[in-house]
Protein backbone atom coordinates (compact mmCIF):
# COMPACT_ATOMS: atom_id res chain seq x y z
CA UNK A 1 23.17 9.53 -1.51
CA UNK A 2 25.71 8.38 -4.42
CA UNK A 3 28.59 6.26 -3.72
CA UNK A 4 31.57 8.14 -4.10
CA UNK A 5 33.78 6.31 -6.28
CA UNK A 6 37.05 8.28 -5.68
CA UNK A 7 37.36 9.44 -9.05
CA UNK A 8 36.99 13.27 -10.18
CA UNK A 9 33.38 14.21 -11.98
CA UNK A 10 32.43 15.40 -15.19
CA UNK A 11 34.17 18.40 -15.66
CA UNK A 12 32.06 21.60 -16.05
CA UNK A 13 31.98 24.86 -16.71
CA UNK A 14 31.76 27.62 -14.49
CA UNK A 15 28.30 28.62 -15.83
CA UNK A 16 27.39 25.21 -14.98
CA UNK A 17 28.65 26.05 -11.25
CA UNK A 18 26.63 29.11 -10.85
CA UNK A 19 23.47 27.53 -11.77
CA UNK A 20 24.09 26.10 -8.21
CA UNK A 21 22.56 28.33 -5.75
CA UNK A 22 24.34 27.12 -2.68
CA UNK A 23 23.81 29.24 0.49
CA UNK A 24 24.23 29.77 4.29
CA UNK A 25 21.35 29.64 6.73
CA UNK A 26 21.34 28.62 10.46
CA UNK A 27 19.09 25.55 11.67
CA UNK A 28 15.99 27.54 13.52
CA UNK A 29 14.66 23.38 14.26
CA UNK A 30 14.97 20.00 14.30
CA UNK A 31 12.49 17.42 14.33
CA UNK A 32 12.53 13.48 14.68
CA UNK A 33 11.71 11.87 11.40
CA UNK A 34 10.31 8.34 12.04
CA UNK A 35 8.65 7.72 9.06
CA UNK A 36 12.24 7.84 6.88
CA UNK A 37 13.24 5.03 5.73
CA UNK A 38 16.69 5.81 6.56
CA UNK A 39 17.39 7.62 9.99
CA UNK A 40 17.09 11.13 9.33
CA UNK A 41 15.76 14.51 10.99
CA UNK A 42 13.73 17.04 9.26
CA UNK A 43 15.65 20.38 9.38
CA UNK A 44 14.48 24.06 9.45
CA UNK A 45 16.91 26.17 8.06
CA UNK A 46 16.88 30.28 7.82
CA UNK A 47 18.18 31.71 5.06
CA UNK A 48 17.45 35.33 6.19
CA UNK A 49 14.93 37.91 5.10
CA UNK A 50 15.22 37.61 0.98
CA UNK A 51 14.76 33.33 1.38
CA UNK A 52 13.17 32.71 4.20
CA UNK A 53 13.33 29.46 6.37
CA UNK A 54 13.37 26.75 3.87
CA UNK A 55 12.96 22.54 5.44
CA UNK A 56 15.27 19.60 4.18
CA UNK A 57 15.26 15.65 5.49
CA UNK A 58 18.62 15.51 6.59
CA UNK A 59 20.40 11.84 7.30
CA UNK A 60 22.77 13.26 9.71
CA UNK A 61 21.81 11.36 12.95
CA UNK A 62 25.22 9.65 13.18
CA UNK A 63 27.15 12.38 13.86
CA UNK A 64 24.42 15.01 15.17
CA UNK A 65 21.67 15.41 17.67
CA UNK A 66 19.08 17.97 17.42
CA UNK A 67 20.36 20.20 20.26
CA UNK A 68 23.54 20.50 18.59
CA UNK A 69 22.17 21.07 15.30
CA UNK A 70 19.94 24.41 16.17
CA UNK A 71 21.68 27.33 15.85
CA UNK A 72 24.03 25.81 13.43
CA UNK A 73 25.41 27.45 10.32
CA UNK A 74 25.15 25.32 7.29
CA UNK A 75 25.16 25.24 3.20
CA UNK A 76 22.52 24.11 1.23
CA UNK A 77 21.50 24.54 -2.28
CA UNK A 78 18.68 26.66 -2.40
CA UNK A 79 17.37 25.96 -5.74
CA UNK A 80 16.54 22.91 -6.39
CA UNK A 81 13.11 22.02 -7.28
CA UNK A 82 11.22 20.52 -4.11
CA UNK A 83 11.35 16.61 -3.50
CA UNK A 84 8.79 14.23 -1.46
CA UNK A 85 10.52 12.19 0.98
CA UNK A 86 8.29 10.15 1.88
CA UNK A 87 5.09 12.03 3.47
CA UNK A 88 7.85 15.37 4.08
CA UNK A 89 8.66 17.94 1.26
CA UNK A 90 12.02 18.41 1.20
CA UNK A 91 12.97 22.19 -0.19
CA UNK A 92 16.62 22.40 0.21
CA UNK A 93 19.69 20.27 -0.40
CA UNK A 94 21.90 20.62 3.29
CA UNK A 95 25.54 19.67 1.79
CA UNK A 96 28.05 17.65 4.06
CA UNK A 97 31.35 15.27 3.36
CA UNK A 98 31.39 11.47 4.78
CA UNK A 99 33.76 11.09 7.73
CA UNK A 100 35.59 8.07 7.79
CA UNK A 101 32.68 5.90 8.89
CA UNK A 102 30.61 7.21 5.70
CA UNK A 103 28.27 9.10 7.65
CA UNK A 104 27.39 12.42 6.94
CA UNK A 105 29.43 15.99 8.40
CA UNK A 106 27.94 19.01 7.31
CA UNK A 107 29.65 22.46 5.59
CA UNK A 108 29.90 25.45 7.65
CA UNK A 109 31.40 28.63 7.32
CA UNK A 110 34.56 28.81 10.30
CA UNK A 111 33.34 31.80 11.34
CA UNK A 112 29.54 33.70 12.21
CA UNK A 113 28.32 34.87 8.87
CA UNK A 114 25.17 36.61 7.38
CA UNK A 115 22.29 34.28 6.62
CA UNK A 116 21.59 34.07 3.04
CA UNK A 117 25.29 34.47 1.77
CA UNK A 118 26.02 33.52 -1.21
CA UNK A 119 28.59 30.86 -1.85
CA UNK A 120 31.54 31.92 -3.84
């Protein structure tokens, strides 16, 4: 994860923006990820019918525990190409902000919404 270094990006166009496909899903499971080198869980996400449920490693264990992470709305960008972390395939990109202790607190909507929504 970059370092934020308090200073605005790049600007960028909105075209650039909606090449982001950033979407809501709710966390269907959570599984211990041992073999990260970082602690992390992997994380099964649904994004409803058109998507599917897509998996992400997610370094979130400071702030989460699996129980209170299923059933959980969250964002993710849905198209990004996948990654290998470590011996895990990683298909989604689960977006948060650091709380004050840098550790990771994810984006969801304030209210129940329709999995698969597109952000906006």
């Amino acid at each position: 994860m970059p370092a934020d270094t308090g200073g605005i990006a790049t600007p960028v166009t909105i075209d650039d923006f909606l090449k982001l496909d950033i979407r809501v899903g709710t966390v269907t499971d959570v599984l211990l990820f041992p073999e990260a080198r970082k602690p992390a869980y992997k994380v099964f996400v649904d994004f409803g019918p058109a998507i599917g449920i897509k998996k992400t490693s997610a370094q979130v264990t400071a702030n989460y525990t699996p129980e209170t992470l299923i059933g959980k709305q969250v964002a993710a960008v849905v198209n990004f190409p996948p990654r290998q972390v470590g011996p895990f395939m990683s298909e989604i990109l689960i977006l948060g902000f650091p709380d004050d202790a840098g550790a990771v607190t994810l984006v969801h909507p304030s209210k129940l919404v329709p999995n698969g929504g597109r952000l906006y």
